[in-house]
Protein backbone atom coordinates (compact mmCIF):
# COMPACT_ATOMS: atom_id res chain seq x y z
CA UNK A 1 -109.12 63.19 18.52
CA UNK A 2 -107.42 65.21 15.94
CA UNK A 3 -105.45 67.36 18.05
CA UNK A 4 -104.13 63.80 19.82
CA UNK A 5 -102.72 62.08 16.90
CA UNK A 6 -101.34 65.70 15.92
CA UNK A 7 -99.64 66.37 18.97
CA UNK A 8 -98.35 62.40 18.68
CA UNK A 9 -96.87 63.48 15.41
CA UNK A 10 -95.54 66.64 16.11
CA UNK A 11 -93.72 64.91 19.03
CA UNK A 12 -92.68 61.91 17.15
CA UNK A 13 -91.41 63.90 14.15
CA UNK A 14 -89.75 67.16 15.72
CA UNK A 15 -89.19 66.49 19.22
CA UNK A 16 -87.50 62.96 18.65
CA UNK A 17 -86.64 63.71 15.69
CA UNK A 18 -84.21 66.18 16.80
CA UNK A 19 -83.15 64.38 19.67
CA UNK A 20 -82.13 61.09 17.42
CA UNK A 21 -80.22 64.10 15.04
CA UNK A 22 -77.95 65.24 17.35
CA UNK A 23 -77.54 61.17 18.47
CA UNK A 24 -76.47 60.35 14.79
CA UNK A 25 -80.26 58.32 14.38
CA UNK A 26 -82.21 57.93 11.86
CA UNK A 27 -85.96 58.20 13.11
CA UNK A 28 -87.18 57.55 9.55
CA UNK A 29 -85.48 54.64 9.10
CA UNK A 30 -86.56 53.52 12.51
CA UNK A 31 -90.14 54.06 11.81
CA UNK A 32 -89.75 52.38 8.62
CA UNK A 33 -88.84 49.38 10.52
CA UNK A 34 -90.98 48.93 12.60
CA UNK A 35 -94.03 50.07 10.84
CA UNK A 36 -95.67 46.48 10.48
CA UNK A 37 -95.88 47.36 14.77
CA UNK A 38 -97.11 50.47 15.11
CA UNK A 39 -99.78 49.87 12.86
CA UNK A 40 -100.95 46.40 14.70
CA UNK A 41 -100.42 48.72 17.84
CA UNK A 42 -102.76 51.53 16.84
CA UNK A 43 -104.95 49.13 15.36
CA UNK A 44 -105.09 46.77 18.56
CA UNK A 45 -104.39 49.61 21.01
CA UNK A 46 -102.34 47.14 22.97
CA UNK A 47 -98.79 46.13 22.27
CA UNK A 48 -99.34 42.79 23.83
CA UNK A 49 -99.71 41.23 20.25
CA UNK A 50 -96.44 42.74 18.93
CA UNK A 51 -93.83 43.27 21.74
CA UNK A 52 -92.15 40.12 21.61
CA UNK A 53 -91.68 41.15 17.62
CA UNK A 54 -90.54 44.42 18.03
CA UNK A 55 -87.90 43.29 20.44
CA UNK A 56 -87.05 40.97 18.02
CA UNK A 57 -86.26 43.85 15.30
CA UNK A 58 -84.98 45.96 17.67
CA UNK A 59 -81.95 43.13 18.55
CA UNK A 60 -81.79 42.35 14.80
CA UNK A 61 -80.62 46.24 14.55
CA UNK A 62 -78.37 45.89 17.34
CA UNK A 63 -79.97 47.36 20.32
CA UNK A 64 -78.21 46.88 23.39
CA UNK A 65 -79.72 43.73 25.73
CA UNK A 66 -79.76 45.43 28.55
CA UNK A 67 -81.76 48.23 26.95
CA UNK A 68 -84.50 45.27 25.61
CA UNK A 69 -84.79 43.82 28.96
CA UNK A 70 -85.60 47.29 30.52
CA UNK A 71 -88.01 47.95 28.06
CA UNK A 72 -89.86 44.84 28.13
CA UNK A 73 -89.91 45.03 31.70
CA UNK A 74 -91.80 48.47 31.67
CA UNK A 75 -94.07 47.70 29.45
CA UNK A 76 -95.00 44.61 30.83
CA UNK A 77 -95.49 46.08 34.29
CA UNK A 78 -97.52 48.90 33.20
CA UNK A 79 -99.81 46.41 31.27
CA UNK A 80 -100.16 44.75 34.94
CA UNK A 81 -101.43 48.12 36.41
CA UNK A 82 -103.62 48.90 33.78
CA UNK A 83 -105.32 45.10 33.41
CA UNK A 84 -106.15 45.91 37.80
């Protein structure tokens, strides 16, 4: 279990970390954001409860629609799959 949530925050922190550097993004301010989330997430272990919030915050900090739609769509059909 420990080497899970360490290879989650590796990832998080270096891997998309970088990636949102060289975009000109701040992933500490967008964890900071949405921390109220991740936390319900992790403590749910279902984003059912929070997605129509985070999409909410993520269109308050002027995330493309398009971008919300395809996200919501994913996540909603992969919560179909897994709910078979």
């Amino acid at each position: 279990m420990i080497a899970f949530w360490t290879t989650c925050i590796f990832f998080v922190v270096v891997v998309l970390g970088a990636v949102c550097a060289l975009s000109g993004f701040n992933i500490v301010k967008f964890l900071r954001m949405i921390k109220d989330e991740l936390l319900i997430i992790v403590g749910t272990s279902t984003s059912d409860a929070v997605l129509p919030r985070l999409l909410a915050k993520l269109e308050a900090a002027a995330c493309h629609p398009h971008a919300l739609e395809v996200n919501a769509y994913i996540v909603r059909s992969l919560h179909r799959r897994h709910a078979l």
